[in-house]
C-alpha atoms as a PDB file:
ATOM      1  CA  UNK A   1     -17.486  -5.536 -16.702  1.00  0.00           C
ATOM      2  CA  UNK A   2     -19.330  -2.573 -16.356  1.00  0.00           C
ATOM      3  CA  UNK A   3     -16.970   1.334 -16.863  1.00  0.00           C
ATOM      4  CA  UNK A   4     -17.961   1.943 -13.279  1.00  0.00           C
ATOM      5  CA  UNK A   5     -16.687  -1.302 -11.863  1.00  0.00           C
ATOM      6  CA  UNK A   6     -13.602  -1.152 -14.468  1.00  0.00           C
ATOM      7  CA  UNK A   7     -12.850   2.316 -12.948  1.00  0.00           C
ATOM      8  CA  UNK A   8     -12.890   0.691  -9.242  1.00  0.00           C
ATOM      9  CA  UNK A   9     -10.757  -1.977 -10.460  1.00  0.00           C
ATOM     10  CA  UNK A  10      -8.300   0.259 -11.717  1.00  0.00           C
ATOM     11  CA  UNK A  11      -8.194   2.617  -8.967  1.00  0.00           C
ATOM     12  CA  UNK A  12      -7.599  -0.297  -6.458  1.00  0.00           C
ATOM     13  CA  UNK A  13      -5.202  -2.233  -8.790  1.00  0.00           C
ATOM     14  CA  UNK A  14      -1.955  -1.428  -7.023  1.00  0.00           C
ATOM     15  CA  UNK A  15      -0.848  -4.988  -6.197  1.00  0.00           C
ATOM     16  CA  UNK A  16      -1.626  -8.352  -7.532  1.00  0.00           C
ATOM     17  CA  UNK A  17      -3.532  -8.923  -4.212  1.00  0.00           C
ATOM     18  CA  UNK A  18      -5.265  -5.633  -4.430  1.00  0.00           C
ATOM     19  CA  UNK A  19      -6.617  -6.673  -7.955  1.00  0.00           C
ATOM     20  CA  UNK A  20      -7.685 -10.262  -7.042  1.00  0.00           C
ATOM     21  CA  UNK A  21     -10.032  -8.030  -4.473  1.00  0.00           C
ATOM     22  CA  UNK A  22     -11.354  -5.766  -6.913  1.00  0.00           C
ATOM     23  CA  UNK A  23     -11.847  -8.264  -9.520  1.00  0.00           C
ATOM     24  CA  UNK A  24     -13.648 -10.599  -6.654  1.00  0.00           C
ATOM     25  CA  UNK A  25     -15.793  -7.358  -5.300  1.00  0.00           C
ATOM     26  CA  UNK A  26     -16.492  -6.597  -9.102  1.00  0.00           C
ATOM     27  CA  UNK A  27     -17.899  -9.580  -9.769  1.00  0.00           C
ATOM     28  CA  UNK A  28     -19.731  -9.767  -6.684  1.00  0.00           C
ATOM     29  CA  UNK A  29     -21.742  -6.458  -7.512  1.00  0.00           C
ATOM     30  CA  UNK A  30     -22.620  -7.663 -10.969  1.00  0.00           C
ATOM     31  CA  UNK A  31     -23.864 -10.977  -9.499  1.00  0.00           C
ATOM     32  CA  UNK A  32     -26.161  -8.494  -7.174  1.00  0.00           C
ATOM     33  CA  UNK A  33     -27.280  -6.236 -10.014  1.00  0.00           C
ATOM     34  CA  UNK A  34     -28.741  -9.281 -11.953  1.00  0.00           C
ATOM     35  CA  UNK A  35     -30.130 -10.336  -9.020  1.00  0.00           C
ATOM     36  CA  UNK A  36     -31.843  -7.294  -8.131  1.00  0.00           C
ATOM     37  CA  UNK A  37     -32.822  -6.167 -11.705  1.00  0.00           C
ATOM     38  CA  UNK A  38     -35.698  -8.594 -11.725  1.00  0.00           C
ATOM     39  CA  UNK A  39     -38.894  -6.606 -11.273  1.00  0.00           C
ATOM     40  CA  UNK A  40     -40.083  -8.459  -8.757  1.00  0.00           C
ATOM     41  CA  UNK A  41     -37.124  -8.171  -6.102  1.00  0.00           C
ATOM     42  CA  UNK A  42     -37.995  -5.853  -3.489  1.00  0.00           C
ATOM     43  CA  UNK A  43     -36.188  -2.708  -2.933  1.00  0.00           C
ATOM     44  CA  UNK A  44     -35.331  -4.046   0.972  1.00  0.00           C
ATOM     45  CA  UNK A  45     -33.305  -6.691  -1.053  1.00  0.00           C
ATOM     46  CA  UNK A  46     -30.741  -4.494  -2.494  1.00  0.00           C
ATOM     47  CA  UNK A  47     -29.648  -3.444   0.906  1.00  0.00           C
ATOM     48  CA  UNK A  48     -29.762  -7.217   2.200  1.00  0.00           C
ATOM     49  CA  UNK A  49     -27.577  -8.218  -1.183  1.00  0.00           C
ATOM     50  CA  UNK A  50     -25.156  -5.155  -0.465  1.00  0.00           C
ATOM     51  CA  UNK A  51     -25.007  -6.250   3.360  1.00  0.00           C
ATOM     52  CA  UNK A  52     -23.536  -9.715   1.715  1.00  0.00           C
ATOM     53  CA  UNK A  53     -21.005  -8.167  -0.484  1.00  0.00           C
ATOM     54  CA  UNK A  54     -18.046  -8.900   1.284  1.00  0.00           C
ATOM     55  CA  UNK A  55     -19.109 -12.331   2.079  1.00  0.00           C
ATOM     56  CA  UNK A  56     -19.476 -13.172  -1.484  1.00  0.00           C
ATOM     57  CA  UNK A  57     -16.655 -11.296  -2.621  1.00  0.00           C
ATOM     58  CA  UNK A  58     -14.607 -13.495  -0.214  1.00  0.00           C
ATOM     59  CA  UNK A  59     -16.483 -16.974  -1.232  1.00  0.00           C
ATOM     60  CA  UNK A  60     -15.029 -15.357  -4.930  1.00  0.00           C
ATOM     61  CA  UNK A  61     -11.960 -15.349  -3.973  1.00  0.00           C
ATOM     62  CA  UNK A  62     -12.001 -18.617  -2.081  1.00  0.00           C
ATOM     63  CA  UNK A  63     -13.075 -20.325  -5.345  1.00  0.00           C
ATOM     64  CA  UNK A  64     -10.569 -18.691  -7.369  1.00  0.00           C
ATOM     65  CA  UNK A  65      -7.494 -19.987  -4.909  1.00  0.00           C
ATOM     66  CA  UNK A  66      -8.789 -23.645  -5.500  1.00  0.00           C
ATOM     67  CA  UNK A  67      -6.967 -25.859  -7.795  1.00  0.00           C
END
């Protein structure tokens, strides 16, 4: 995990819920970074990705809760 996402996790670790949403949101932004590293994505993507955080930060989470 990157020190800036670490830092976010830490600040929003205050219950166990809080930190399954920060770990979920986390990964959800480094899943967008690789995705929009790629020299070919266009710089309209990022916003498009960043409009979908939430959703995949929840689709994270959903995935997590299965057993």
């Amino acid at each position: 995990m990157s020190d800036a996402i670490s830092k976010v996790f830490d600040q929003n670790s205050a219950t166990r819920e809080d930190a399954k949403r920060a770990a979920a949101v986390a990964a959800a932004i480094e899943l967008i970074a690789a995705r929009v590293a790629s020299p070919t994505v266009k710089q309209s993507q990022l916003a498009d990705e960043m409009d979908n955080l939430s959703r995949y930060a929840d689709q994270i989470q959903q995935a997590l809760n299965k057993k």
